[in-house]
Protein backbone atom coordinates (compact mmCIF):
# COMPACT_ATOMS: atom_id res chain seq x y z
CA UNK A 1 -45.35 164.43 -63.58
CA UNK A 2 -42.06 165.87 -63.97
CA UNK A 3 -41.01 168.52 -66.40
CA UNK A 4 -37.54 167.37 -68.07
CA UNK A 5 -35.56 170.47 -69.74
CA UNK A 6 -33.22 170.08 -72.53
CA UNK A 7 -29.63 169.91 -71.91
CA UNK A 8 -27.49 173.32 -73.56
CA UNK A 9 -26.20 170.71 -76.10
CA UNK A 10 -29.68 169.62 -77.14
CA UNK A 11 -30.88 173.21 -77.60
CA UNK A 12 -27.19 174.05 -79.52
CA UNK A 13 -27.96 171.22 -81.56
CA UNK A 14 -31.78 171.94 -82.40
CA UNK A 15 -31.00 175.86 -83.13
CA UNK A 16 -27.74 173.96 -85.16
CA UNK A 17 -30.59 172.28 -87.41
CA UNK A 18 -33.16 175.29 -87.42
CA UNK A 19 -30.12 177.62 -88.38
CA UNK A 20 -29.40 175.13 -91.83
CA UNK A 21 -33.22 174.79 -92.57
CA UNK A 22 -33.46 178.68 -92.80
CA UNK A 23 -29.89 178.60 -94.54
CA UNK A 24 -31.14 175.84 -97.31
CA UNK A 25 -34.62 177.93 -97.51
CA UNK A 26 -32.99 181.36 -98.24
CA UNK A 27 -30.58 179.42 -100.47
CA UNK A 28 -32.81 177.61 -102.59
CA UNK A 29 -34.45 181.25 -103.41
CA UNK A 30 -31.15 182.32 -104.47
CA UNK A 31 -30.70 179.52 -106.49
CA UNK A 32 -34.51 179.61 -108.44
CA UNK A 33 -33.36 183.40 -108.92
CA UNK A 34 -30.14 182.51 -110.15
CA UNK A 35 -31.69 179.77 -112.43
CA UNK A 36 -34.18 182.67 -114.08
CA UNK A 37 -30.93 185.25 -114.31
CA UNK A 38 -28.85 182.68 -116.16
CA UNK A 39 -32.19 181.44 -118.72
CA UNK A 40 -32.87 185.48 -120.07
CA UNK A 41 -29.10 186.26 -119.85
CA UNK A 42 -28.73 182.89 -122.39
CA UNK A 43 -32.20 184.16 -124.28
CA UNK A 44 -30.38 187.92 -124.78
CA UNK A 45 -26.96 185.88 -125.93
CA UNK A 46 -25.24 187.28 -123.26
CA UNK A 47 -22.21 186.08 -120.63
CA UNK A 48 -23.48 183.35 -118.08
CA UNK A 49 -20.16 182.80 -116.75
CA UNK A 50 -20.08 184.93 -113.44
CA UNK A 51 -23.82 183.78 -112.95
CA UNK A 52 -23.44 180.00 -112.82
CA UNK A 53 -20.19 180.21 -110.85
CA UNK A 54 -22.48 182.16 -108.46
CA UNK A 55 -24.77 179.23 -109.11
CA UNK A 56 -22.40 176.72 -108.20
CA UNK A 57 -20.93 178.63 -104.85
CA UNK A 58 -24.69 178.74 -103.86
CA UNK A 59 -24.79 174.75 -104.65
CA UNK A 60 -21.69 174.42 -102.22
CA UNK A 61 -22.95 176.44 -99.56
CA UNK A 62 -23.72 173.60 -97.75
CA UNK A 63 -21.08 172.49 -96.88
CA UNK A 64 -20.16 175.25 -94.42
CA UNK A 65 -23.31 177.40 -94.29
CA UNK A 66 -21.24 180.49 -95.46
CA UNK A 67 -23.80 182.39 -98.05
CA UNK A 68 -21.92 183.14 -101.11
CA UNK A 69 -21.56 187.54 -101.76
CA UNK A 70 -25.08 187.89 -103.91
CA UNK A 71 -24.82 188.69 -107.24
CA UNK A 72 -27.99 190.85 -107.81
């Protein structure tokens, strides 16, 4: 038998994918968090603005796995 290692671009590649499955993990917390902020800030009758634009920069965070500054 022969033992075949993984090219550097195959290991980039699979640290590429394990990097955006933490990313989407940490940022789906963010966003259930966000989602709880935004329901007892509407329950108290107060401002939601600043918390669903956070919501929606967490949304778009995909797109270039930068995490959005955290609101809380």
């Amino acid at each position: 038998k022969h033992i075949i290692f993984p090219t550097q671009e195959e290991i980039e590649l699979e640290e590429q994918k394990q990097f955006q499955i933490q990313f989407r993990y940490d940022r789906d917390i963010l966003l259930a968090e966000t989602d709880i902020a935004i329901n007892k800030a509407e329950d108290l009758g107060q401002d939601t603005k600043d918390l669903r634009v956070y919501r929606q920069a967490l949304r778009d965070s995909t797109k270039d796995y930068i995490m959005p500054k955290e609101l809380f």
